[in-house]
Every structure is written in C-alpha cells, then in structure tokens.
Protein backbone atom coordinates (compact mmCIF):
# COMPACT_ATOMS: atom_id res chain seq x y z
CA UNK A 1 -24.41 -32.45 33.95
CA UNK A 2 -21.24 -32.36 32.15
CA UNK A 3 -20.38 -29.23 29.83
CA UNK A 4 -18.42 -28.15 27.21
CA UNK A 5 -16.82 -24.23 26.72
CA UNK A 6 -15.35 -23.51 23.42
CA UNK A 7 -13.24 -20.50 22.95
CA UNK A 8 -12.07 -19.19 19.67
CA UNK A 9 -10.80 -15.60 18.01
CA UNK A 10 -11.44 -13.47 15.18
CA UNK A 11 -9.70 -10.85 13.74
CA UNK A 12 -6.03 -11.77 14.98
CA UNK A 13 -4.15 -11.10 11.08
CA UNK A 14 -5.93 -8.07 10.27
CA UNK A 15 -3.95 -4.50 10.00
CA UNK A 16 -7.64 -2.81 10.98
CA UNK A 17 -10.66 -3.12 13.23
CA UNK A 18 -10.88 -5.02 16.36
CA UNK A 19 -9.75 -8.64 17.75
CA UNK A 20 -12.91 -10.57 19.14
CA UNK A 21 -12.51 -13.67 20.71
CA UNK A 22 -15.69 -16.21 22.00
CA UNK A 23 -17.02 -18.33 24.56
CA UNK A 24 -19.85 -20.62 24.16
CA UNK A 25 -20.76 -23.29 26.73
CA UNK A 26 -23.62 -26.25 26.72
CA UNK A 27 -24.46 -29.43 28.05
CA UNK A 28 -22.54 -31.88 26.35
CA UNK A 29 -25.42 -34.13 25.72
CA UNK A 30 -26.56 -31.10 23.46
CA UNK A 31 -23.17 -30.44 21.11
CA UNK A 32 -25.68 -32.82 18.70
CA UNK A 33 -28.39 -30.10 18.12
CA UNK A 34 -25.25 -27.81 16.98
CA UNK A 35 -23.86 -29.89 14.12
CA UNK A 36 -27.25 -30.63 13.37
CA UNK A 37 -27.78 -26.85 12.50
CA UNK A 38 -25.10 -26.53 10.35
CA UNK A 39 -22.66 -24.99 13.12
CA UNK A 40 -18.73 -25.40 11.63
CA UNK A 41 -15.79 -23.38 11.56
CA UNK A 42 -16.70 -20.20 10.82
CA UNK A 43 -14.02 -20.21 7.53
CA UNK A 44 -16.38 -23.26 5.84
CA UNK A 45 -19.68 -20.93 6.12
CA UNK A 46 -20.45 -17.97 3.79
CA UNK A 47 -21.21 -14.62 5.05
CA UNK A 48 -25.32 -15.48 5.43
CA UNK A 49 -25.05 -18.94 6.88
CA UNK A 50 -22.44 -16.79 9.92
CA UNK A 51 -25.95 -14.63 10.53
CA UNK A 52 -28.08 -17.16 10.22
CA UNK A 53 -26.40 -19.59 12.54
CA UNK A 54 -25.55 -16.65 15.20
CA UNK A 55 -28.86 -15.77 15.74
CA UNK A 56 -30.00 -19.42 15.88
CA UNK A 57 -27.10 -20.01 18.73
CA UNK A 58 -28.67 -16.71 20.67
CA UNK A 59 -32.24 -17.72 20.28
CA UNK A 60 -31.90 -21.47 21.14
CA UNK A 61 -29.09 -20.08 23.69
CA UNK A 62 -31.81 -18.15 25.59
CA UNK A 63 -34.46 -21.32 25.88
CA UNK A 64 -31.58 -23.94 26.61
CA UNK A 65 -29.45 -22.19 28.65
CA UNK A 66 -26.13 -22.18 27.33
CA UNK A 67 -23.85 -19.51 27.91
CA UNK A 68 -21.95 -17.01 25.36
CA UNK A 69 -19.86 -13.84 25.96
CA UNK A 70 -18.02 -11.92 23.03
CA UNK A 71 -14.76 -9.78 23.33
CA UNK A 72 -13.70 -7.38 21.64
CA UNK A 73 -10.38 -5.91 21.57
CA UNK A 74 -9.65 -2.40 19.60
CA UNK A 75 -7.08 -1.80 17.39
CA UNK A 76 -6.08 0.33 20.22
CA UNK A 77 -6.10 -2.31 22.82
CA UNK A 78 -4.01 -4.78 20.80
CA UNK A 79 -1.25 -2.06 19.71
CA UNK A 80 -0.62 -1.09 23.01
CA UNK A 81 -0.86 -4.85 24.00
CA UNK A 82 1.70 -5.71 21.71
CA UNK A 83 3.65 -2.83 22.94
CA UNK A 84 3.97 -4.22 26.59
CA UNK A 85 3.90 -8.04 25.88
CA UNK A 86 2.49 -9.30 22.89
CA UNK A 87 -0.58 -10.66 20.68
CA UNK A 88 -0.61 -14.02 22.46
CA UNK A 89 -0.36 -13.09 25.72
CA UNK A 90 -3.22 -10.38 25.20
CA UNK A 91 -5.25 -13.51 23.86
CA UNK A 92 -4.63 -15.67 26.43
CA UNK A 93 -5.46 -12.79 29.25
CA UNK A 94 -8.75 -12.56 26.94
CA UNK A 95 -10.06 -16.36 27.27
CA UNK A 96 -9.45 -16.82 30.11
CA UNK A 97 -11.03 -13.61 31.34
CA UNK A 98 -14.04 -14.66 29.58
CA UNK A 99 -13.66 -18.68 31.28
CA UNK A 100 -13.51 -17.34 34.45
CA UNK A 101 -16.78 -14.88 33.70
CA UNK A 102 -18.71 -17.38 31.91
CA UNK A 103 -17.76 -21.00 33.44
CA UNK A 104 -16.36 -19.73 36.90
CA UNK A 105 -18.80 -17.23 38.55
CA UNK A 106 -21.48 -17.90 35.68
CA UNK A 107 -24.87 -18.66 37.06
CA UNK A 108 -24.88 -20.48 40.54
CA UNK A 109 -25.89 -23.44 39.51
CA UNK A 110 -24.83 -27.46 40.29
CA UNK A 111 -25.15 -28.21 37.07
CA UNK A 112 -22.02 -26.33 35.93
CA UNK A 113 -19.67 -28.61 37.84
CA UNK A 114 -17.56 -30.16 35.45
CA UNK A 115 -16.12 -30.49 31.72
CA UNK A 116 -14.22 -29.27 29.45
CA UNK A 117 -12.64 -26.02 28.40
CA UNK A 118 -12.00 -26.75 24.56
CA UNK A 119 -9.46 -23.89 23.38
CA UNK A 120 -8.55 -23.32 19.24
CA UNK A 121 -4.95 -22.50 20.31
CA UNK A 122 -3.19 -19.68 19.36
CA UNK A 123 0.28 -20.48 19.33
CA UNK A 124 2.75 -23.12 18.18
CA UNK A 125 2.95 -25.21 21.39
CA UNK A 126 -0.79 -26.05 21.78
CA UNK A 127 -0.15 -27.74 25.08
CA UNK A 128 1.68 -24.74 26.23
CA UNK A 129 -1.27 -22.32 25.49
CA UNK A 130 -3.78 -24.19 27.62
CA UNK A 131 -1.21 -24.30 30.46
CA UNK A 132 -0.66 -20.53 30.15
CA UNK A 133 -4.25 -19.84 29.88
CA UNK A 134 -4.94 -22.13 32.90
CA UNK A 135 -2.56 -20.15 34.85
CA UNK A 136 -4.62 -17.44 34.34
CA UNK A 137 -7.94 -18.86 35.43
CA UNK A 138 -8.89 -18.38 39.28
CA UNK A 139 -8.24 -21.01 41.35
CA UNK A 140 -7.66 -23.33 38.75
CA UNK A 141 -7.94 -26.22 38.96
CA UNK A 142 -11.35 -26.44 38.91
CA UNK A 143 -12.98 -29.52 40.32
CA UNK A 144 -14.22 -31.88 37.14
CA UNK A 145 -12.64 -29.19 34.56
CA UNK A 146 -10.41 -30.36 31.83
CA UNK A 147 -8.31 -27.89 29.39
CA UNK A 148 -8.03 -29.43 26.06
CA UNK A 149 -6.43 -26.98 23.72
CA UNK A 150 -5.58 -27.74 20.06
CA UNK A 151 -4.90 -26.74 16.98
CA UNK A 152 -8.20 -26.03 14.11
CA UNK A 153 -10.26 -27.06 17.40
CA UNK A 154 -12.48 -25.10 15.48
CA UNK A 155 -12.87 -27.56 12.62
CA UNK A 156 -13.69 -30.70 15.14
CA UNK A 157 -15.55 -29.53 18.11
CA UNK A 158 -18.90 -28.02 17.49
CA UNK A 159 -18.70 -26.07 20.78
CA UNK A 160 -15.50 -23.89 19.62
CA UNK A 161 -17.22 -24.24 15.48
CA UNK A 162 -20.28 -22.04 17.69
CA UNK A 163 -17.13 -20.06 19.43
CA UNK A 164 -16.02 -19.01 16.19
CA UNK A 165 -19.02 -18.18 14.49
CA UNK A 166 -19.88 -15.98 17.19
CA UNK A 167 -16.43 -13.78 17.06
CA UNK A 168 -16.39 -13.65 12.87
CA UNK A 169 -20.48 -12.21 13.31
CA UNK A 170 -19.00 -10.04 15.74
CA UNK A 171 -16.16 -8.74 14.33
CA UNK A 172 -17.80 -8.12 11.27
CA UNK A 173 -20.35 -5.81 12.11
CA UNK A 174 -17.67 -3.79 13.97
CA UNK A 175 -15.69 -3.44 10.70
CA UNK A 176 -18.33 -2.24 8.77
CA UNK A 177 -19.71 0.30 11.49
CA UNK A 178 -16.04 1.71 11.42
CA UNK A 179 -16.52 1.81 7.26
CA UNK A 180 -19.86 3.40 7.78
CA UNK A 181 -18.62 6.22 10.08
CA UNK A 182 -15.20 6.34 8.07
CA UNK A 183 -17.97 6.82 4.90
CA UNK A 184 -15.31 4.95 2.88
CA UNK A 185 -14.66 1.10 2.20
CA UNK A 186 -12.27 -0.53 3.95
CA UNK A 187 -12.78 -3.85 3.38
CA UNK A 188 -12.24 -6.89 5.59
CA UNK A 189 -9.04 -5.46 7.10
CA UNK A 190 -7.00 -8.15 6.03
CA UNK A 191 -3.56 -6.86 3.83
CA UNK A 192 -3.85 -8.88 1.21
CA UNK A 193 -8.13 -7.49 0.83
CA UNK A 194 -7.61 -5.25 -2.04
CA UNK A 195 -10.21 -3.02 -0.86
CA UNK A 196 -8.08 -2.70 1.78
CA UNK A 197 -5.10 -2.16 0.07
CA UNK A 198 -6.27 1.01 -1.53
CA UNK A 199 -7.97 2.04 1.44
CA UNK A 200 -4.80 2.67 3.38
CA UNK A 201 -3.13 5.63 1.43
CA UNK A 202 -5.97 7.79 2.75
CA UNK A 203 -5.98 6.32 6.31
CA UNK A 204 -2.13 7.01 7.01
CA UNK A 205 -2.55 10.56 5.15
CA UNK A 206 -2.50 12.72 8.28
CA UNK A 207 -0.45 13.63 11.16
CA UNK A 208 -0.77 10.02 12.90
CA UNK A 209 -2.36 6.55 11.23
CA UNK A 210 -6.40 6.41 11.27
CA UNK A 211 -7.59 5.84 14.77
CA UNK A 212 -8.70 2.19 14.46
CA UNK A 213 -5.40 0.78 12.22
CA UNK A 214 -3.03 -1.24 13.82
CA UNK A 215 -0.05 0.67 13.90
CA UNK A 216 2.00 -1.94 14.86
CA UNK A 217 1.58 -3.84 11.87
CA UNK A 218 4.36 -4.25 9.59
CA UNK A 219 1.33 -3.47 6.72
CA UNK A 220 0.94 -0.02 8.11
CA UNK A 221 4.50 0.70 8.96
CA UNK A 222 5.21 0.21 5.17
CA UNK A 223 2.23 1.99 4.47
CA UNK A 224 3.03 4.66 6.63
CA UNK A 225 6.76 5.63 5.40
CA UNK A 226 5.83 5.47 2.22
CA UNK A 227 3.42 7.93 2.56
CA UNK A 228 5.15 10.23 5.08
CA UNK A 229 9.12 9.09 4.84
CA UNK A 230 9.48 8.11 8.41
CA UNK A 231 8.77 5.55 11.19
CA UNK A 232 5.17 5.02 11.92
CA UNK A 233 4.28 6.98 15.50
CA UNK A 234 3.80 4.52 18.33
CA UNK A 235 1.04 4.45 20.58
CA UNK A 236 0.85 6.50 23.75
CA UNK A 237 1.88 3.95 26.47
CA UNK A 238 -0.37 3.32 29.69
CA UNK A 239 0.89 -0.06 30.48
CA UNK A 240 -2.73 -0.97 31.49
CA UNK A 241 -5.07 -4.06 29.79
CA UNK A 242 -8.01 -2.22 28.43
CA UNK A 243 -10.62 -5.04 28.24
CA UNK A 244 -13.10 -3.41 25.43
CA UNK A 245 -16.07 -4.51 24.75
CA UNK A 246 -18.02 -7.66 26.04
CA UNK A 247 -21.81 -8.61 24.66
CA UNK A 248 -23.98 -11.65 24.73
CA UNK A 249 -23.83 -12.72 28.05
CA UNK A 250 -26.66 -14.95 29.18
C-alpha cells in the first residue's frame, strides 16, 4: 500500500499565540474521499467549514486508519528559537520530528512501506527545504519514500489541504483560550488584525511583553518602545528545543 504524508504550518506571521504545524498520512488510493469532503487549503474555507472538516478527518481518521499528529510551538518556543537559529530551521526540526513519529516508528505495520512525504515549503528554495528536512529524518532514506516539497502544496495536494486544516483548527482554539484567560480580545494575532492592533498597548504595559507575544517580532519591538522608550527585553536563553505540545496521534 502506497501512502501519502502531508505536512503544513499555521501560525508562522503572527506577533501572538503559538506556531502549529501538521501531519496527516493515508493510503493514496483514499486522497479521493478527501476532496470529495470538501478538504482544501485551509485559507479557501471559512471558519465553520475548518471545524467541520477537522472533525470529519478525526472521525473517518479513527475507522480508516490514517495517521495525524499536531504541533504546537509557543510564542516562547519560537522566540527563543529564533534567538539560537531561526524560524525555518525551528520548522524544519518540527516536520520532520513529527515524519519520523508518525511515518517512521508509526504503527508496525507492512503497509506503511512506501510514498511520499508531500511538504508546503517554508522557504524560498523549495528543493532546499525538503533536503534540509530530509537531513533531519532518521535514517533517511527510507526505502520506497519520496520528499516532494513545494510551494502552496497546500492548494494541490489534498493530503497537505487536510495538513493544513488540521494546524489552522488547532491554532485557533489555542488563540482564543489565551483571549479567554487574558479576559480581553486579542484577535487573530496577525499585525495587521485590528483587534490586535489595539490589543497590544495593554499587553506590552508592564515590566516585560505579555507572556505569550512574540517578542522578537519587529510588531512588538515597535510596540514595545513606544510604550516604554527602550529595546524590547529578550528572552532568557536555554539554548534547548522545547518541543510543546503534540495531540491527535492515532
């Protein structure tokens, strides 16, 4: 049986809340039964048909098999990522951490013996960011596994469409449990939100930026010395990859 594992992010422009990034792998011979329910990038569906189609992936996840892990990277984790390397290397450390737990020592099972890791790339050089993820994946190569990493993958293969759905869902019900303990809105997190916009007075108005901004972001920097007439504080520095949160695994 030959497979398909799309990866895709969420969350990678925002100055707030987390970055999640997706897995979802299936038996080729059923990528049908996902276009035929509507699964598509996630940035062609409206908030309801995201739910909708995430719980359909779980529930018809759970009696077909496939396989799905979510990531989630704090604001925390990606400012002090960013401090050591930077936001592509954290993402590439991130799928292919999630390849290697999903695909690679995923259920013991013949079937998963070949196919294709489908990546939405995240940098310029497409070709390049498979490579570098594949250098990150144990053992690699794996016998019958192909890397085919692209730009908008997420726009023309239904596996990374489901990969994306899965890390917008995510992502936003993390946001809005951080605006329900905040008791505040915050909005989507992106700079241009205007919710978000006036949101961030009040979250840089104390001795160090709100817990769960990205201080690293030239947003709150700005944000930051205009409020307080200095350099945004940075992060205290571990060194160490702090892999957050991971859910869905079947």
């Amino acid at each position: 049986m030959t497979w398909m594992a799309g990866v895709d992010e969420a969350g990678r422009g925002p100055c707030l809340g987390p970055l999640v990034v997706a897995v979802f792998a299936l038996p080729q011979s059923d990528l049908p039964l996902l276009v035929e329910n509507g699964v598509n990038d996630s940035k062609q569906l409206n908030h309801d048909e995201r739910r909708r189609i995430a719980d359909w992936l779980r529930t018809e996840g759970v009696e077909r098999g496939w396989l799905m892990q979510v990531h989630a990277s704090s604001a925390l984790d990606v400012d002090l990522a960013m401090q050591v390397s930077n936001l592509t290397s954290h993402e590439i450390d991130i799928f292919a951490r999630l390849l290697n737990e999903v695909v690679r020592t995923g259920p013991v099972d013949d079937d998963l013996s070949g196919g294709t890791l489908a990546l939405d790339a995240c940098q310029v050089d497409a070709h390049r960011f498979g490579e570098r993820v594949a250098s990150r994946l144990t053992d690699w190569p794996w016998d019958d596994w192909s890397i085919d990493s692209r730009h908008h993958h997420d726009e023309t293969n239904p596996a990374v469409s489901a990969a994306s759905v899965l890390a917008k869902v995510e992502r936003d019900e993390l946001v809005r449990v951080l605006e329900s303990e905040l008791g505040s809105p915050i909005g989507s997190g992106y700079p241009n939100d205007p919710a978000t916009k006036e949101a961030l007075p009040a979250l840089v108005d104390g001795s160090e930026p709100w817990e769960h901004l990205r201080w690293g972001w030239a947003t709150i920097a700005e944000a930051w010395k205009e409020s307080h007439g200095s350099e945004v504080p940075l992060r205290p520095l571990d060194g160490e990859f702090r892999p957050g949160q991971q859910r869905l695994s079947m």
